[in-house]
N, C-alpha and C. Protein backbone atom coordinates (compact mmCIF):
# COMPACT_ATOMS: atom_id res chain seq x y z
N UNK A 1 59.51 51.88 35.03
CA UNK A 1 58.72 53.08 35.03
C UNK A 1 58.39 53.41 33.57
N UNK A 2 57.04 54.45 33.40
CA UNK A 2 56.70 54.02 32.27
C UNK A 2 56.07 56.02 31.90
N UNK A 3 56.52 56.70 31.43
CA UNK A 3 55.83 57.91 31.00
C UNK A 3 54.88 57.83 29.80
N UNK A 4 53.88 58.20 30.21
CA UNK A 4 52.93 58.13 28.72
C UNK A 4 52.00 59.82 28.64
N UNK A 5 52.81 60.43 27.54
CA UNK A 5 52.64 62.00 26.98
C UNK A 5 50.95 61.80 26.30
N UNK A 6 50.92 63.27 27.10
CA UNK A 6 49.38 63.57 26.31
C UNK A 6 49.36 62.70 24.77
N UNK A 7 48.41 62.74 24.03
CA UNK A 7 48.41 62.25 22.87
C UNK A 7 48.68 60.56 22.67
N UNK A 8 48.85 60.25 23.62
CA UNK A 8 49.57 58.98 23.70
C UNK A 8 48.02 57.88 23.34
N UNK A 9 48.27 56.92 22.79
CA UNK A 9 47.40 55.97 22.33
C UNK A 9 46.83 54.87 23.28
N UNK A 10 47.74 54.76 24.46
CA UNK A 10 47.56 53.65 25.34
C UNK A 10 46.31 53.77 26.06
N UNK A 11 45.71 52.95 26.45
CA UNK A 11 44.29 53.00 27.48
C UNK A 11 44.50 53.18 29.05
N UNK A 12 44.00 54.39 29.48
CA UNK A 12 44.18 53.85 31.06
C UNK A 12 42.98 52.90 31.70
N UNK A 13 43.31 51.77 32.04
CA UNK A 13 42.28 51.08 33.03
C UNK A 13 42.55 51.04 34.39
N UNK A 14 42.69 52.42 34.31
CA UNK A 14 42.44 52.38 36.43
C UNK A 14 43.72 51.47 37.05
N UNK A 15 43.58 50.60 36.98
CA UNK A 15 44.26 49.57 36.98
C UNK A 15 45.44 49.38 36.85
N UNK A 16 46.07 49.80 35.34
CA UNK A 16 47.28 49.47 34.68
C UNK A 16 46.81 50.00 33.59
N UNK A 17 47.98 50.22 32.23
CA UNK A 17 47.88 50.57 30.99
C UNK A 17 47.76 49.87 30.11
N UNK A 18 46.78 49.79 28.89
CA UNK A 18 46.93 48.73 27.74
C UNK A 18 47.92 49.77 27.00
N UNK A 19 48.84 49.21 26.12
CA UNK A 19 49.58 49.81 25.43
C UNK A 19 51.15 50.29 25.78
N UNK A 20 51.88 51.10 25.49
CA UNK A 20 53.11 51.10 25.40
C UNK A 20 53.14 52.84 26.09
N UNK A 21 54.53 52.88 27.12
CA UNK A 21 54.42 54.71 27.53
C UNK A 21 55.66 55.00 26.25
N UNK A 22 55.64 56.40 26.26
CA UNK A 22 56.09 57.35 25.40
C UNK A 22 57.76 57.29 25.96
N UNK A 23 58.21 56.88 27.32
CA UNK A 23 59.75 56.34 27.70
C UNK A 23 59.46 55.56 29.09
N UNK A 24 60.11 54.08 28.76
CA UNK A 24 60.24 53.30 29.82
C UNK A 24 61.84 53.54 30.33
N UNK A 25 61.51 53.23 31.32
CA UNK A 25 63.12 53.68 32.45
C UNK A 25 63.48 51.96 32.74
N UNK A 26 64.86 51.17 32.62
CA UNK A 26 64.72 50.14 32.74
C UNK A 26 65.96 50.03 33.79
N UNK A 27 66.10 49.24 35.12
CA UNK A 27 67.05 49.43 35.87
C UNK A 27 67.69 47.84 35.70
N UNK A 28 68.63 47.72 35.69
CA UNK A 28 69.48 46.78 35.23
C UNK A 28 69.36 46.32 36.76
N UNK A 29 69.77 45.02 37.21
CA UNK A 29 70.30 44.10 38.42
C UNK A 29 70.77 42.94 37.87
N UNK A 30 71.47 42.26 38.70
CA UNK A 30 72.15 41.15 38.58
C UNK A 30 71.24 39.84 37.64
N UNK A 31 71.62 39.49 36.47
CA UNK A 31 71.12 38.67 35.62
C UNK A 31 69.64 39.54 34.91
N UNK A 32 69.82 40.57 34.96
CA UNK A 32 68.61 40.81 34.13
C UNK A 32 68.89 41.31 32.92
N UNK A 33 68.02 41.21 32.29
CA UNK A 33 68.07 40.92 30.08
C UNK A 33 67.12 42.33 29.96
N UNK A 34 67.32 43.48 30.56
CA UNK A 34 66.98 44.92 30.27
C UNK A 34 67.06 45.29 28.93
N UNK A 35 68.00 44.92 28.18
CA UNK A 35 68.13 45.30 27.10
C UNK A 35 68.07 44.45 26.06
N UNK A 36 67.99 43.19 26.22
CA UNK A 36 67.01 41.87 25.44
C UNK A 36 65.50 42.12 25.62
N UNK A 37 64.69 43.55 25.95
CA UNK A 37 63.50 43.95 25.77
C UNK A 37 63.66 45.06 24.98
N UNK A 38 64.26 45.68 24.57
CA UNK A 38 64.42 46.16 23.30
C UNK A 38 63.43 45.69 22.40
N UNK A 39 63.35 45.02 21.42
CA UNK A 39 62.79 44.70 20.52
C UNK A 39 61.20 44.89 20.70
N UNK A 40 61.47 43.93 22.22
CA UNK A 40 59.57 44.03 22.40
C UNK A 40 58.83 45.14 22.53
N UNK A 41 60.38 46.65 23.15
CA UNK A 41 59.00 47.96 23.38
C UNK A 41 59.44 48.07 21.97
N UNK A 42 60.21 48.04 21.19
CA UNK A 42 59.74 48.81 19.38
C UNK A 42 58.61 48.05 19.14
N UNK A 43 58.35 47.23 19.26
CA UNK A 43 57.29 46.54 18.66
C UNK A 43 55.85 47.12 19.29
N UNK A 44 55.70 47.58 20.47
CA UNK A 44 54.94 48.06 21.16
C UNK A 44 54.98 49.80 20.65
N UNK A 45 55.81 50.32 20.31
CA UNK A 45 55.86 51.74 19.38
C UNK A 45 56.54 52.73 20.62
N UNK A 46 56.99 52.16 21.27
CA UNK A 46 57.80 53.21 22.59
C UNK A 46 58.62 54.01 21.64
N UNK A 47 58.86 55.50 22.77
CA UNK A 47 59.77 56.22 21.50
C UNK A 47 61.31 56.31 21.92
N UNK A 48 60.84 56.04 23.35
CA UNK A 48 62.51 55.82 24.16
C UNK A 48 62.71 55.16 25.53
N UNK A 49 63.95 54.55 25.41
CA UNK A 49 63.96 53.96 26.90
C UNK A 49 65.13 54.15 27.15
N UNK A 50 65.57 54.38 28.71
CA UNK A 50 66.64 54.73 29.53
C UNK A 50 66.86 53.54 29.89
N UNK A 51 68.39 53.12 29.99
CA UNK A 51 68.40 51.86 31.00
C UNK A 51 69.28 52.67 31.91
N UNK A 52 69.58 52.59 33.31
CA UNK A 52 69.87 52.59 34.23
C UNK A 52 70.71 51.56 34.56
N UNK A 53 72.33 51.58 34.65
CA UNK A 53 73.17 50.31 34.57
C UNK A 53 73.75 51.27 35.94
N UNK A 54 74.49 49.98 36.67
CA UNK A 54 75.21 49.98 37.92
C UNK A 54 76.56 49.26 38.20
N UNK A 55 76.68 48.74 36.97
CA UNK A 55 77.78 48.21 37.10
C UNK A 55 78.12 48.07 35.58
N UNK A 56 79.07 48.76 35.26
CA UNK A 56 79.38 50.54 36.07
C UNK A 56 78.45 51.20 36.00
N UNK A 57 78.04 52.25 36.76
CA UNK A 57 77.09 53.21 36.79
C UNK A 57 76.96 54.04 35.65
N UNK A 58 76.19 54.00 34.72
CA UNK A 58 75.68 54.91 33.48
C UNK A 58 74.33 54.63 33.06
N UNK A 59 73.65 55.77 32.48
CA UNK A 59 72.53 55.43 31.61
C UNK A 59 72.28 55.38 30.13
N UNK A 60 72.18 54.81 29.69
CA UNK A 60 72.30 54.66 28.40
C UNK A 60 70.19 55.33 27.66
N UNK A 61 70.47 56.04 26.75
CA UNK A 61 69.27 56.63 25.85
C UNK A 61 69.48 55.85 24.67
N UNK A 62 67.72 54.86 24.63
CA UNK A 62 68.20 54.16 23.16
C UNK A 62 66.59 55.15 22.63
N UNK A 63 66.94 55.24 21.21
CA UNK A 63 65.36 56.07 20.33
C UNK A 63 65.12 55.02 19.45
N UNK A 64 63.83 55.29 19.73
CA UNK A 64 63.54 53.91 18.22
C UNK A 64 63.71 54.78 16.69
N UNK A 65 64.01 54.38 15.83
CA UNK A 65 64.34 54.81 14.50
C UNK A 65 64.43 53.74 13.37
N UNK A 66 63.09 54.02 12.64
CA UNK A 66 62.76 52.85 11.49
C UNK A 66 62.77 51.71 12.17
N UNK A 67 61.98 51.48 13.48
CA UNK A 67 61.55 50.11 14.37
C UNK A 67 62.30 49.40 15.29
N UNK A 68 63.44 50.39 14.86
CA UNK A 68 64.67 49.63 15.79
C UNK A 68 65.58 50.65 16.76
N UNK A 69 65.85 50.11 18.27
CA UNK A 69 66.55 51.09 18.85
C UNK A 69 67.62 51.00 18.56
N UNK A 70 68.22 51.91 18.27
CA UNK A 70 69.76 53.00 18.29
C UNK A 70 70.05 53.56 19.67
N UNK A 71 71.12 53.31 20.14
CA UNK A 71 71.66 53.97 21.40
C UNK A 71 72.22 55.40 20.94
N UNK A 72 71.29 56.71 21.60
CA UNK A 72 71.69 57.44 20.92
C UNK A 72 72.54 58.34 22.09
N UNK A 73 72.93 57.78 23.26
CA UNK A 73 73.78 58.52 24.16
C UNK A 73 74.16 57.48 25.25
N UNK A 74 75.31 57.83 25.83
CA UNK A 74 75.66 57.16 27.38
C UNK A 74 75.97 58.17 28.00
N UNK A 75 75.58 58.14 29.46
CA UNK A 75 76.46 59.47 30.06
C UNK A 75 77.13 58.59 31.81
N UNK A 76 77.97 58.99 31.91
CA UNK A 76 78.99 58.27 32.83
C UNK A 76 78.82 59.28 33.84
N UNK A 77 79.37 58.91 35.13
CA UNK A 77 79.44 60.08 36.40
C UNK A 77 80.13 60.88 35.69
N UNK A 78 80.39 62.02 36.43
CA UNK A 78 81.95 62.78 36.07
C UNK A 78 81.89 63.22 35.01
């Protein structure tokens, strides 16, 4: 999932978006590299992405800062 805030630079084509949203939501499953895409949304200028992990259940908030994400929270059930 992909939020893209007023002001945002990306193109809508009806279609799909050229460009990068303002926070991608990324849900983790079995063998997936959610967070080996890191690099590619800084590079794309995202300003944040949630991953959504299930094992164990938490979400992690990374912010990009000087091009690179920083995990700047986890929050656990409970």
């Amino acid at each position: 999932m992909a939020v893209f805030l007023k002001g945002n630079p990306a193109l809508d084509r009806v279609t799909h978006w050229q460009g990068s949203g303002d926070l991608v939501v990324e849900v983790v499953t079995k063998g997936d590299r959610s967070r080996e895409k890191l690099d590619f949304y800084a590079k794309l200028g995202t300003r944040e992405v949630v991953v959504v992990d299930r094992d164990p259940w938490q979400l992690e908030l990374y912010r990009l800062h000087r091009g690179k994400f920083k995990r700047a929270k986890v929050i656990k059930p409970g």
